[in-house]
PDB file of N, CA and C in Angstrom:
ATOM      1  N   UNK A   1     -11.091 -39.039 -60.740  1.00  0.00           N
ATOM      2  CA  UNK A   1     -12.424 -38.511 -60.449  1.00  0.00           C
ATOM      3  C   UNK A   1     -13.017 -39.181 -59.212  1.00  0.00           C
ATOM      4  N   UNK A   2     -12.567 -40.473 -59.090  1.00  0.00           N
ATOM      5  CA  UNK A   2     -13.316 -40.933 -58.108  1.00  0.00           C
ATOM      6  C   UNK A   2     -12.568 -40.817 -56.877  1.00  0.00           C
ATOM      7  N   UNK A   3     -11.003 -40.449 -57.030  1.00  0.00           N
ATOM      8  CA  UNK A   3     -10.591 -39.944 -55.389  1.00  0.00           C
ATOM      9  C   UNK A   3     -11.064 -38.487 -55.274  1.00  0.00           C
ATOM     10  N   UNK A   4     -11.643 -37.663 -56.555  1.00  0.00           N
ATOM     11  CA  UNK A   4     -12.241 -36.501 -55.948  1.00  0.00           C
ATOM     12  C   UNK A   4     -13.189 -36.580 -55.518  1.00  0.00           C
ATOM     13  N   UNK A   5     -13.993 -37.352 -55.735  1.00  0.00           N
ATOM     14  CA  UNK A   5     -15.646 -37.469 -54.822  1.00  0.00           C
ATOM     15  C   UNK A   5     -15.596 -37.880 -53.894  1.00  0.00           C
ATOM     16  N   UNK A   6     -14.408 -39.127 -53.659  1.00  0.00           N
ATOM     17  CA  UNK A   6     -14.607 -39.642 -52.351  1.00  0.00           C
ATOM     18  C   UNK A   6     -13.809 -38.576 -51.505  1.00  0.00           C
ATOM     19  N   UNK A   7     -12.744 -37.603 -51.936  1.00  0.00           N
ATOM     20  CA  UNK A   7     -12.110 -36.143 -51.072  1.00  0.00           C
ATOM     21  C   UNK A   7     -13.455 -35.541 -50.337  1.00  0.00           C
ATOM     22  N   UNK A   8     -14.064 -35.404 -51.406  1.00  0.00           N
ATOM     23  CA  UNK A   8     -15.506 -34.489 -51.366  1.00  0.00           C
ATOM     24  C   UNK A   8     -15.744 -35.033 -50.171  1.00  0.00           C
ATOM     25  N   UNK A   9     -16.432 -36.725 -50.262  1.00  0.00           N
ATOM     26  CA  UNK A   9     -17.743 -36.687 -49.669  1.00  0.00           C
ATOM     27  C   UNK A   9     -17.099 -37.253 -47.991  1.00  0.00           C
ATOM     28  N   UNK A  10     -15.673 -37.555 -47.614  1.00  0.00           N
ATOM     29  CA  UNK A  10     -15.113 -37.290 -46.851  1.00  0.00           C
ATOM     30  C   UNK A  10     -15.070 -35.889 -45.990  1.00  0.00           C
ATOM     31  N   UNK A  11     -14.725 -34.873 -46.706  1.00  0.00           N
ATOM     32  CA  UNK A  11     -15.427 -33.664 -46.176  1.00  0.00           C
ATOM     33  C   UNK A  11     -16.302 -33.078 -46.160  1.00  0.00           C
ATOM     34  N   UNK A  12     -17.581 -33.542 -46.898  1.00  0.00           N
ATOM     35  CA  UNK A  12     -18.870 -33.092 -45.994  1.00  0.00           C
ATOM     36  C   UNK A  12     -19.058 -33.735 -45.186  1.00  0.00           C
ATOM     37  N   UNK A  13     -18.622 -35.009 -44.781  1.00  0.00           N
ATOM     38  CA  UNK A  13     -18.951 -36.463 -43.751  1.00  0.00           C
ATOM     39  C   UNK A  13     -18.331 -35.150 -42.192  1.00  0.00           C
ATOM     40  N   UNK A  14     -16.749 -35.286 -42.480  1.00  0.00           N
ATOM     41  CA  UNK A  14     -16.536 -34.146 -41.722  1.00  0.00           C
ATOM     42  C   UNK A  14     -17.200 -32.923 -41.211  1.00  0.00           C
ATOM     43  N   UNK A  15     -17.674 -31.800 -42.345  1.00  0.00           N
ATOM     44  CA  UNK A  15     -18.300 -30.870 -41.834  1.00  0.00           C
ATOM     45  C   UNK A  15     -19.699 -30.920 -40.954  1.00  0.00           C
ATOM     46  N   UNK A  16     -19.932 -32.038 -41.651  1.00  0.00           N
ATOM     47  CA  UNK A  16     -21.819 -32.737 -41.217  1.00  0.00           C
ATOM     48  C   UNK A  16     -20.907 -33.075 -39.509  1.00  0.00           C
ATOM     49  N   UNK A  17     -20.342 -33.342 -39.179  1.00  0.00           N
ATOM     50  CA  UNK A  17     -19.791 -33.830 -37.940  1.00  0.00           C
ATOM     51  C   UNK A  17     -19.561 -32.886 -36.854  1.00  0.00           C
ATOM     52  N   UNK A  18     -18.356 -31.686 -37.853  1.00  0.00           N
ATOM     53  CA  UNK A  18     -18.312 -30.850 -36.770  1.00  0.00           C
ATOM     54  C   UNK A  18     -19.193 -29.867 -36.669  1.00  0.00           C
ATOM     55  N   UNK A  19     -20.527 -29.893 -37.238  1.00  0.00           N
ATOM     56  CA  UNK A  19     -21.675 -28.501 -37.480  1.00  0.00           C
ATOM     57  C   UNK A  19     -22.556 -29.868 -36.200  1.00  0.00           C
ATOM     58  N   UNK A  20     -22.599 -30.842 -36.447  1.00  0.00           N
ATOM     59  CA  UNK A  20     -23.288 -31.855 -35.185  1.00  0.00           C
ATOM     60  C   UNK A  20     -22.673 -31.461 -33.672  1.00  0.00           C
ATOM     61  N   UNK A  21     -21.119 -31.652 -33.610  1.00  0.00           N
ATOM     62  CA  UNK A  21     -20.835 -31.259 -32.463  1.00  0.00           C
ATOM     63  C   UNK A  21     -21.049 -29.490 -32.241  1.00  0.00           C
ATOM     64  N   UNK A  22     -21.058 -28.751 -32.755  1.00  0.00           N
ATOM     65  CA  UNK A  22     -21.058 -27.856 -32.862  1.00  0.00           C
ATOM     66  C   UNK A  22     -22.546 -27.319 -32.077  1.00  0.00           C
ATOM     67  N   UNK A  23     -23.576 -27.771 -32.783  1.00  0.00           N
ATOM     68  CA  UNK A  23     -24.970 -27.475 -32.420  1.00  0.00           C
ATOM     69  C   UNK A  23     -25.103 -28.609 -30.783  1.00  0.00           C
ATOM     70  N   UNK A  24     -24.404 -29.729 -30.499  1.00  0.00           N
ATOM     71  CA  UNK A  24     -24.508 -30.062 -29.020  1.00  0.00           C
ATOM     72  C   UNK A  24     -23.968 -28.989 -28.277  1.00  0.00           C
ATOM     73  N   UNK A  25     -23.228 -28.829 -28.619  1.00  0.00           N
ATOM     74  CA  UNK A  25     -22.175 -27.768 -27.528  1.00  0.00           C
ATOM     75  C   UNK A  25     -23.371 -26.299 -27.388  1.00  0.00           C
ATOM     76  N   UNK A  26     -23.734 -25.822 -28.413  1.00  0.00           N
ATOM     77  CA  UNK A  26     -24.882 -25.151 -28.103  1.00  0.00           C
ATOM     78  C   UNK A  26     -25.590 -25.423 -27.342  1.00  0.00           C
ATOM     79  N   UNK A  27     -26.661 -26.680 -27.935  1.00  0.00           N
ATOM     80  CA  UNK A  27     -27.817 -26.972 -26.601  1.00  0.00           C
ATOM     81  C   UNK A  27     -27.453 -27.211 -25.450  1.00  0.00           C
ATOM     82  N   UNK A  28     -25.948 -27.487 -25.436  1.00  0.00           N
ATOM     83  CA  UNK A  28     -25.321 -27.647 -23.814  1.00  0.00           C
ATOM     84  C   UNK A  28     -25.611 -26.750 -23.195  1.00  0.00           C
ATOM     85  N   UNK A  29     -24.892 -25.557 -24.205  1.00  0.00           N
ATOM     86  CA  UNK A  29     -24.572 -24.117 -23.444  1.00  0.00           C
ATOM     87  C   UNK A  29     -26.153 -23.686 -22.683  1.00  0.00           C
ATOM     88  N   UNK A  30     -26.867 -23.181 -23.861  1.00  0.00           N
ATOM     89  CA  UNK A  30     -27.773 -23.389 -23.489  1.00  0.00           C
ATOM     90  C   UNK A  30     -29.263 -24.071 -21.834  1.00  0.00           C
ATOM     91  N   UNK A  31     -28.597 -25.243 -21.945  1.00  0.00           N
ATOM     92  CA  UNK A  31     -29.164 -25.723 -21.170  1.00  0.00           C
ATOM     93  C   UNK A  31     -28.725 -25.417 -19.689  1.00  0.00           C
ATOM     94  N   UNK A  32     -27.357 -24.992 -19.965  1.00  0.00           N
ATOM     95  CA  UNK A  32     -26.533 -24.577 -18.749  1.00  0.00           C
ATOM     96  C   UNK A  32     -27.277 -23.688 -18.692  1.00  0.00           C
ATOM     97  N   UNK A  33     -27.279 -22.436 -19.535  1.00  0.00           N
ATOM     98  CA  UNK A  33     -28.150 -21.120 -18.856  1.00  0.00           C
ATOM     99  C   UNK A  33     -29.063 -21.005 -18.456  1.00  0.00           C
ATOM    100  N   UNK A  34     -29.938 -21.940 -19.377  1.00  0.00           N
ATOM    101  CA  UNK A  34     -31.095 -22.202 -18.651  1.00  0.00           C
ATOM    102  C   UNK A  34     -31.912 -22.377 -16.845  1.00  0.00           C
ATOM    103  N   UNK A  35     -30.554 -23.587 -16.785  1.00  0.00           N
ATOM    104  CA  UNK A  35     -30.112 -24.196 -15.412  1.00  0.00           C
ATOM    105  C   UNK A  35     -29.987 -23.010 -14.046  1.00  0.00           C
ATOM    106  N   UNK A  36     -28.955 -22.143 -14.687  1.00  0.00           N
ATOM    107  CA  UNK A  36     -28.762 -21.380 -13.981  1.00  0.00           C
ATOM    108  C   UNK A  36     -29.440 -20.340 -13.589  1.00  0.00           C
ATOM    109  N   UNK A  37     -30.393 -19.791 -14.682  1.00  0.00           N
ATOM    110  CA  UNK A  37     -31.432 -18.951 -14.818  1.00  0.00           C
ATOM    111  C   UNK A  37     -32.258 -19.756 -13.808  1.00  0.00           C
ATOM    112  N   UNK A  38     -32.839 -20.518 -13.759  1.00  0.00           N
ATOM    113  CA  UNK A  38     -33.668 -21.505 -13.118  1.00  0.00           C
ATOM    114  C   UNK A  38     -33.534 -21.066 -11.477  1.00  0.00           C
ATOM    115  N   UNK A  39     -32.081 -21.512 -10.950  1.00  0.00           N
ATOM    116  CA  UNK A  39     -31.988 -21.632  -9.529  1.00  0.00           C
ATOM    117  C   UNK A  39     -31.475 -20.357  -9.335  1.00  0.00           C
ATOM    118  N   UNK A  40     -31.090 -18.986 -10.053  1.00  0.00           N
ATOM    119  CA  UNK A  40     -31.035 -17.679  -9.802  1.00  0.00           C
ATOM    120  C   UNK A  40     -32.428 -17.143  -9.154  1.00  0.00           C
ATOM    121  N   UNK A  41     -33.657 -17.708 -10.186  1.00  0.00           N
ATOM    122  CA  UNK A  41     -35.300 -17.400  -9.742  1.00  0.00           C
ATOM    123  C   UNK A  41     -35.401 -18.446  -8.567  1.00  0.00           C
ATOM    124  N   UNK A  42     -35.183 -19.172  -8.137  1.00  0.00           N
ATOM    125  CA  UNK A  42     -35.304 -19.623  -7.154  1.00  0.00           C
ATOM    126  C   UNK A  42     -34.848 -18.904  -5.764  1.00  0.00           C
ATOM    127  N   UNK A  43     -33.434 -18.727  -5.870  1.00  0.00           N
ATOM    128  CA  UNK A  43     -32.724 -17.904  -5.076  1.00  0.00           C
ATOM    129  C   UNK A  43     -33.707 -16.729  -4.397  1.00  0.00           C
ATOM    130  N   UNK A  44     -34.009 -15.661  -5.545  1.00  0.00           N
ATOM    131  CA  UNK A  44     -35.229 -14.796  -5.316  1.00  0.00           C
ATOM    132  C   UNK A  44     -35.856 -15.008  -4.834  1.00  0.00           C
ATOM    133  N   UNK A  45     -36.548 -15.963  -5.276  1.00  0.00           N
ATOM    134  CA  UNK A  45     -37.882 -16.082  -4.360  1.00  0.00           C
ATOM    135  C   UNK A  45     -37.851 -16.214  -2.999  1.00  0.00           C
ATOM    136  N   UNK A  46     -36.551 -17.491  -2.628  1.00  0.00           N
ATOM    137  CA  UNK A  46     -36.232 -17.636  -1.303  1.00  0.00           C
ATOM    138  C   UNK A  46     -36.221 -16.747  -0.862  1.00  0.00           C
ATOM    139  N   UNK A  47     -35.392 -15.501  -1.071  1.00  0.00           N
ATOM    140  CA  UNK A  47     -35.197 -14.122  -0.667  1.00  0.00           C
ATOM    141  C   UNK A  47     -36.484 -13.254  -0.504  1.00  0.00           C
ATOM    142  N   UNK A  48     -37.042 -13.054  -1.838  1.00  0.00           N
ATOM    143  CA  UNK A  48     -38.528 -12.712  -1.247  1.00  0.00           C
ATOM    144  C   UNK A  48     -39.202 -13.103  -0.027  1.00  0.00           C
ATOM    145  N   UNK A  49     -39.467 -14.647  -0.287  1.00  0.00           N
ATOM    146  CA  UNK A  49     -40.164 -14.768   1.243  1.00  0.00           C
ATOM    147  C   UNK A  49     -39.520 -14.997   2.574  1.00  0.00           C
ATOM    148  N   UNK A  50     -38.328 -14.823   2.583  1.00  0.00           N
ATOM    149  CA  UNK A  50     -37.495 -14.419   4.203  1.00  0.00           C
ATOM    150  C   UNK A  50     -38.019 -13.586   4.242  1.00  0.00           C
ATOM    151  N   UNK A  51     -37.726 -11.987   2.998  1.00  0.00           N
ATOM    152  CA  UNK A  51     -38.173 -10.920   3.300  1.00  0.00           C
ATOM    153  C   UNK A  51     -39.258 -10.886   3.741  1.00  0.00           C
ATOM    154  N   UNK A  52     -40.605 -10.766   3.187  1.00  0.00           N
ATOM    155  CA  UNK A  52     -41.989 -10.994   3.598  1.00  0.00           C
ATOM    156  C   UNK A  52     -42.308 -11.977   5.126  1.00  0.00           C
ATOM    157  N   UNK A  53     -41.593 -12.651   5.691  1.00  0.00           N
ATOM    158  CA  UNK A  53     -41.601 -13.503   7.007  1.00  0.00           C
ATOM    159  C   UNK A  53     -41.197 -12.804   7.562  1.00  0.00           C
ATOM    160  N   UNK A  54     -39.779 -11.869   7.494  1.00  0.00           N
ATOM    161  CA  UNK A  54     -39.202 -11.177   8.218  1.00  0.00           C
ATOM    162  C   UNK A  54     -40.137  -9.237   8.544  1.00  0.00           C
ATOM    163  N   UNK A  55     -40.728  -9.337   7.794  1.00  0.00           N
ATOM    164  CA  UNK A  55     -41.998  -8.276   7.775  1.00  0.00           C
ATOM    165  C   UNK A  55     -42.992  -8.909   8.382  1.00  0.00           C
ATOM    166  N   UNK A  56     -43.379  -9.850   8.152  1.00  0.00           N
ATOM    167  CA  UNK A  56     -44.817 -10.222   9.368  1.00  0.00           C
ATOM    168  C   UNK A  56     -44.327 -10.050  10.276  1.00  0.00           C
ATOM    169  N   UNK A  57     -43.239 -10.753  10.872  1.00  0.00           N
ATOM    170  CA  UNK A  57     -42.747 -10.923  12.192  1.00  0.00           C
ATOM    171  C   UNK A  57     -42.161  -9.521  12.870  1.00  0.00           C
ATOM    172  N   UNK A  58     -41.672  -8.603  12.315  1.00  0.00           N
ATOM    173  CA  UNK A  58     -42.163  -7.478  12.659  1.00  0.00           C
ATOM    174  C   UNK A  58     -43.318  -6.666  13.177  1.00  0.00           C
ATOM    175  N   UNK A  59     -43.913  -7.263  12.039  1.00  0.00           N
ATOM    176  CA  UNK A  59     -45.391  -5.928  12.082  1.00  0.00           C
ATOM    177  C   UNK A  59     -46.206  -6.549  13.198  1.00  0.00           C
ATOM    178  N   UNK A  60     -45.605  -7.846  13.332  1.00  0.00           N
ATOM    179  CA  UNK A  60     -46.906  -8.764  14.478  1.00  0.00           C
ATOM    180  C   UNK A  60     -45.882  -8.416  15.490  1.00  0.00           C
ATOM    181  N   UNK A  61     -44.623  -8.053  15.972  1.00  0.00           N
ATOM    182  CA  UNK A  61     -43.953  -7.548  17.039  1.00  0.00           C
ATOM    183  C   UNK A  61     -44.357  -6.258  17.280  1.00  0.00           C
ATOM    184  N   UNK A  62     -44.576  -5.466  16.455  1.00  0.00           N
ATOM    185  CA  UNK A  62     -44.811  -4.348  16.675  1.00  0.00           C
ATOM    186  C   UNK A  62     -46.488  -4.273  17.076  1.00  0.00           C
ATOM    187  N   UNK A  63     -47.123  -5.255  16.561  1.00  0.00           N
ATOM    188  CA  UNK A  63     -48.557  -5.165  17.169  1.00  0.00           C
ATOM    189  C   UNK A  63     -48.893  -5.267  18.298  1.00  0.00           C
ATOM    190  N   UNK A  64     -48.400  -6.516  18.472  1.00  0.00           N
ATOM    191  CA  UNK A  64     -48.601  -7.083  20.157  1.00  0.00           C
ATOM    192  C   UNK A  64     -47.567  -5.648  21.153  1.00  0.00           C
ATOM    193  N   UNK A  65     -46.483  -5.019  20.703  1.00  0.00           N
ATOM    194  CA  UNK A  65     -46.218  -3.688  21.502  1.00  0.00           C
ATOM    195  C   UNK A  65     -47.234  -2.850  21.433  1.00  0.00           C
ATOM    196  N   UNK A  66     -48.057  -2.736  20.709  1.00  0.00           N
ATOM    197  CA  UNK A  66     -49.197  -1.737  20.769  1.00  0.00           C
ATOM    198  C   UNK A  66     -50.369  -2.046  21.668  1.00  0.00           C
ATOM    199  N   UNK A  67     -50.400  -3.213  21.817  1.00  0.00           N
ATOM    200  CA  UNK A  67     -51.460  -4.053  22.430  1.00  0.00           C
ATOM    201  C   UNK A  67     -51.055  -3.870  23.527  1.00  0.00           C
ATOM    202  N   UNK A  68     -49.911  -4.248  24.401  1.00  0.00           N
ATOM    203  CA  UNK A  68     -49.899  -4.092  25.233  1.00  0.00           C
ATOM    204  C   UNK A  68     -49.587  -2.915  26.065  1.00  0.00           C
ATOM    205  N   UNK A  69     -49.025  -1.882  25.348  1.00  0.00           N
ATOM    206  CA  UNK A  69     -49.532  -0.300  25.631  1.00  0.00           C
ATOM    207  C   UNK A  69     -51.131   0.144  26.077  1.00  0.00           C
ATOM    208  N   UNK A  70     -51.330  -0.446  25.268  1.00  0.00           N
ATOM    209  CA  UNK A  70     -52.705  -0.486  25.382  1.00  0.00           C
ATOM    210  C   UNK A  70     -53.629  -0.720  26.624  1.00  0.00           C
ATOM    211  N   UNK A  71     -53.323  -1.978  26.102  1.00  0.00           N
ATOM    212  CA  UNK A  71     -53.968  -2.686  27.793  1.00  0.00           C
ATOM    213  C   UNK A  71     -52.815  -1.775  29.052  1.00  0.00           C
ATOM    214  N   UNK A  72     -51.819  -1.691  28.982  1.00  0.00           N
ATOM    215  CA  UNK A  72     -51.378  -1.316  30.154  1.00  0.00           C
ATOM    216  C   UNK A  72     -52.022   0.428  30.372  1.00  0.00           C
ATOM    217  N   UNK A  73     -52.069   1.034  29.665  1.00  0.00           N
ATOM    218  CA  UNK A  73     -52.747   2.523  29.860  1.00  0.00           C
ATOM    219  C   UNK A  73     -54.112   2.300  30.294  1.00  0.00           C
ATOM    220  N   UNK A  74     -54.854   1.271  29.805  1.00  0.00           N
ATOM    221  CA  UNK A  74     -56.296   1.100  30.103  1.00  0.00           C
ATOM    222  C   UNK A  74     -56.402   0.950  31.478  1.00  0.00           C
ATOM    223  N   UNK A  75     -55.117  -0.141  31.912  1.00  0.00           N
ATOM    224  CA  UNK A  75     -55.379  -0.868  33.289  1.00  0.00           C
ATOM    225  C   UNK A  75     -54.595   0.426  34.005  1.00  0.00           C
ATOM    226  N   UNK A  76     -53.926   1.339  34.005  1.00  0.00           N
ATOM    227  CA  UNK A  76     -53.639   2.525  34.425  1.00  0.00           C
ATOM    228  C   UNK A  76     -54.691   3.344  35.038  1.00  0.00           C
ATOM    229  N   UNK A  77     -55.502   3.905  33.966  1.00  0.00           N
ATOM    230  CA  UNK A  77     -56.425   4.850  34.025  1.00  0.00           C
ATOM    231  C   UNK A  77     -58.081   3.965  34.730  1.00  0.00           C
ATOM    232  N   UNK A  78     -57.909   2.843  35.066  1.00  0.00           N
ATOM    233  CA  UNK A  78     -59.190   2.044  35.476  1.00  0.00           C
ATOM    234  C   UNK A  78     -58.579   1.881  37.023  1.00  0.00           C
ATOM    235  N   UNK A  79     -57.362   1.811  37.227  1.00  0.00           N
ATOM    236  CA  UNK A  79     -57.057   1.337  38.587  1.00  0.00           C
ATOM    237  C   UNK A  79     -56.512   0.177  38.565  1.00  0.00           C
ATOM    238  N   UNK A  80     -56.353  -0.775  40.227  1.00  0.00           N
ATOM    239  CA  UNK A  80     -55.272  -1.702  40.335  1.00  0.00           C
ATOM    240  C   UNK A  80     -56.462  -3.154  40.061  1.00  0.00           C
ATOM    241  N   UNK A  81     -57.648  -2.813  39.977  1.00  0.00           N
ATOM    242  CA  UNK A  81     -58.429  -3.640  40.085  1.00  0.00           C
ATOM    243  C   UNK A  81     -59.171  -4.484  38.713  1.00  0.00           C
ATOM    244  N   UNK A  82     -58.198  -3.576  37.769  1.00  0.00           N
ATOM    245  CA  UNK A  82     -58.282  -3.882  35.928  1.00  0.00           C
ATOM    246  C   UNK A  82     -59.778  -2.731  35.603  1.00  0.00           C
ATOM    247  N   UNK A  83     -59.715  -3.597  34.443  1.00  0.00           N
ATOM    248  CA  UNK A  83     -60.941  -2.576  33.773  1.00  0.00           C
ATOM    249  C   UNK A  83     -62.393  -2.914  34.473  1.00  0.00           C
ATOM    250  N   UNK A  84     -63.213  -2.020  34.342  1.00  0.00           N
ATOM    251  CA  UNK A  84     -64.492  -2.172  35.223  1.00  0.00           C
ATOM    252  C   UNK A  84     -65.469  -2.884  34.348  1.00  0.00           C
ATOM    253  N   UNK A  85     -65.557  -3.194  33.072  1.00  0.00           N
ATOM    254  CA  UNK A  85     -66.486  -4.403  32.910  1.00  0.00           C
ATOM    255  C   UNK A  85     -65.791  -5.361  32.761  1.00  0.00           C
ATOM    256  N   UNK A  86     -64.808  -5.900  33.232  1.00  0.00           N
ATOM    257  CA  UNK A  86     -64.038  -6.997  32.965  1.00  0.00           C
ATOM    258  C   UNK A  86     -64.983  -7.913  35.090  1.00  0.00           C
ATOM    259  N   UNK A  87     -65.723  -9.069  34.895  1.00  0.00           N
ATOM    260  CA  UNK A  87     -65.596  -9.881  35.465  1.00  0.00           C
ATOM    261  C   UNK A  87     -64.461 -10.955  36.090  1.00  0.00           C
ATOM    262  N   UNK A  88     -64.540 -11.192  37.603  1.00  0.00           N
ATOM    263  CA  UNK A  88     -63.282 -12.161  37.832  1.00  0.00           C
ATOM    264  C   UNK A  88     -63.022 -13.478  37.107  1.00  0.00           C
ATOM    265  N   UNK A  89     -63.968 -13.604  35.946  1.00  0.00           N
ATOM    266  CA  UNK A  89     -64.222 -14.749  35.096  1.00  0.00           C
ATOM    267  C   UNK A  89     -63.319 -14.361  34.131  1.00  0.00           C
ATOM    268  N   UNK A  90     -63.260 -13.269  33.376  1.00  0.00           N
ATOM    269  CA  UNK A  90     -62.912 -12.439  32.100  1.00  0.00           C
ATOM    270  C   UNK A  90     -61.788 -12.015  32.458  1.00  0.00           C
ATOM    271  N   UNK A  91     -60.898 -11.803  33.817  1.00  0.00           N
ATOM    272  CA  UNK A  91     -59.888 -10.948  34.499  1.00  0.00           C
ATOM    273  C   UNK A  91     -58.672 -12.390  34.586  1.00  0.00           C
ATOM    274  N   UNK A  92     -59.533 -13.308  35.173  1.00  0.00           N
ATOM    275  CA  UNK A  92     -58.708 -14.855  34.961  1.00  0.00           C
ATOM    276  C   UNK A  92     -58.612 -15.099  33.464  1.00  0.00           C
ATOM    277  N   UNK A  93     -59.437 -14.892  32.713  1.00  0.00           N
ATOM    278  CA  UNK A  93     -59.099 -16.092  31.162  1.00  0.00           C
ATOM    279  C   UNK A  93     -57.878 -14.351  30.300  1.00  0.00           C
ATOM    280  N   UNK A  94     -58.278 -13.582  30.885  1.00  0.00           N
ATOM    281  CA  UNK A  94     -56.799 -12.587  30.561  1.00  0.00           C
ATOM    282  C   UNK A  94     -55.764 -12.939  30.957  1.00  0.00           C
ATOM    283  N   UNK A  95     -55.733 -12.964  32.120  1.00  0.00           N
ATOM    284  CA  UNK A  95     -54.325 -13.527  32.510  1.00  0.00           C
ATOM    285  C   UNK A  95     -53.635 -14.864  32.401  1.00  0.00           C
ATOM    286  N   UNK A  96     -54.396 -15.745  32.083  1.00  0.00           N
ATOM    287  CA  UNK A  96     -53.923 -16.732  31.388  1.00  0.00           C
ATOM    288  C   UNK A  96     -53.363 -16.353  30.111  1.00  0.00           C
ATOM    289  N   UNK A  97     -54.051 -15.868  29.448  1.00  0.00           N
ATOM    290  CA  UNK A  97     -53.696 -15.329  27.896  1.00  0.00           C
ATOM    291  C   UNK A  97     -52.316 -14.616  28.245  1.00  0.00           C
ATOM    292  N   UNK A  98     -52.308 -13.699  28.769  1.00  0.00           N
ATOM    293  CA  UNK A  98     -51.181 -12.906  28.829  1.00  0.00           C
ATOM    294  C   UNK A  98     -50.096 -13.799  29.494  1.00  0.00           C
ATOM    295  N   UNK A  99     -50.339 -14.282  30.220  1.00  0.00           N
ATOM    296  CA  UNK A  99     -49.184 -15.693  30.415  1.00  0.00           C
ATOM    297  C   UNK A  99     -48.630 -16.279  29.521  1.00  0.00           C
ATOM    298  N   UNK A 100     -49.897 -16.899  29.159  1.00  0.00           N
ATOM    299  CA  UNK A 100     -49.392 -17.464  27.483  1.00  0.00           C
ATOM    300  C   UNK A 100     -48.378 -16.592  26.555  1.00  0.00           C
ATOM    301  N   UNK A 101     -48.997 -15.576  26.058  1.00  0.00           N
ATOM    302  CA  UNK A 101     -48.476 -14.744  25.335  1.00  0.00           C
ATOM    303  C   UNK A 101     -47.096 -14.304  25.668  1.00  0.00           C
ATOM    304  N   UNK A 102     -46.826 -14.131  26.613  1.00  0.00           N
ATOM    305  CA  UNK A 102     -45.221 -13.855  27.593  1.00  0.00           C
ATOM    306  C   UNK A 102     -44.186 -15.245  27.595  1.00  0.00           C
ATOM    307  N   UNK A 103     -44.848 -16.227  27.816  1.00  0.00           N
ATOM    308  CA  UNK A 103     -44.227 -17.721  27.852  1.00  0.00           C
ATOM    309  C   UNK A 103     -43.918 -18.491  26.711  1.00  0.00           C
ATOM    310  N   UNK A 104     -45.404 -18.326  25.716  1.00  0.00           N
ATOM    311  CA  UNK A 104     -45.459 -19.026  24.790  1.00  0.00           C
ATOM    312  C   UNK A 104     -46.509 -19.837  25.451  1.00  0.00           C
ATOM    313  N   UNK A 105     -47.134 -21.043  24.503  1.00  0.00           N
ATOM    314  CA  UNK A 105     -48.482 -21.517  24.888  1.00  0.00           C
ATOM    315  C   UNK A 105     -47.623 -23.314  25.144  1.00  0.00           C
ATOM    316  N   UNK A 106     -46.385 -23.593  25.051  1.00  0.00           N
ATOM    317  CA  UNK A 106     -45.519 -24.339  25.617  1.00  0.00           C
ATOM    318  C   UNK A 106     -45.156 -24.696  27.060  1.00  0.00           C
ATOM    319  N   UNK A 107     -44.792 -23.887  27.519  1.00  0.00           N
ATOM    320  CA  UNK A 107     -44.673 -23.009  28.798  1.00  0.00           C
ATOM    321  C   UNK A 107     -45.471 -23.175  29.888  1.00  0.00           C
ATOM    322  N   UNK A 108     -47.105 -23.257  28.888  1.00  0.00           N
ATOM    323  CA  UNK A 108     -48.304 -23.709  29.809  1.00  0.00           C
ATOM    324  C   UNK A 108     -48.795 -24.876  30.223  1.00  0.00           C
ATOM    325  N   UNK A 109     -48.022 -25.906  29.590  1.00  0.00           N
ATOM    326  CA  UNK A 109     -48.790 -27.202  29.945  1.00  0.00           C
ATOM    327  C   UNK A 109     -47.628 -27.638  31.092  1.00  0.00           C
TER     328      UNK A 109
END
């Protein structure tokens, strides 16, 4: 009787052991997916905001082309002398700007 209890309690000692490793290997797994889930949403996001940078930087390329359509049809239809309320005060701090803007504000110092 008493090598059957101690059979016994040998194998629940066992089962209690491998249901222990059993449930680590889970929270492993687990934690792995977790992990990975984790830097998958990361990934995204990175991706999101290239995307969204890569759209400003567009839409602000495409602005400043409009702008300067702009101004160039204006200064077209006004003559060689620019626009007529523009002062030689206002005609200089443009063309600086537009310097800038062509160079970069680097460029200028």
């Amino acid at each position: 009787e008493r090598a059957r209890q101690q059979a016994l309690k040998e194998a629940a000692e066992q089962a209690a052991i491998r249901e222990a490793k059993r449930q680590q290997a889970l929270e492993a797994a687990q934690a792995q997916a977790r992990k990975e889930a984790a830097l998958k949403a990361e990934k995204a996001e990175r991706e999101r905001q290239a995307a969204l940078a890569a759209q400003r930087a567009k839409e602000e390329k495409e602005a400043r082309a409009r702008a300067a359509l702009a101004l160039q049809q204006a200064r077209q239809s006004t003559g060689p002398r620019g626009l007529p309320e523009e002062t030689a005060r206002e005609r200089a701090a443009r063309a600086l700007r537009e310097a800038r803007q062509s160079t970069g504000p680097r460029a200028m110092e």
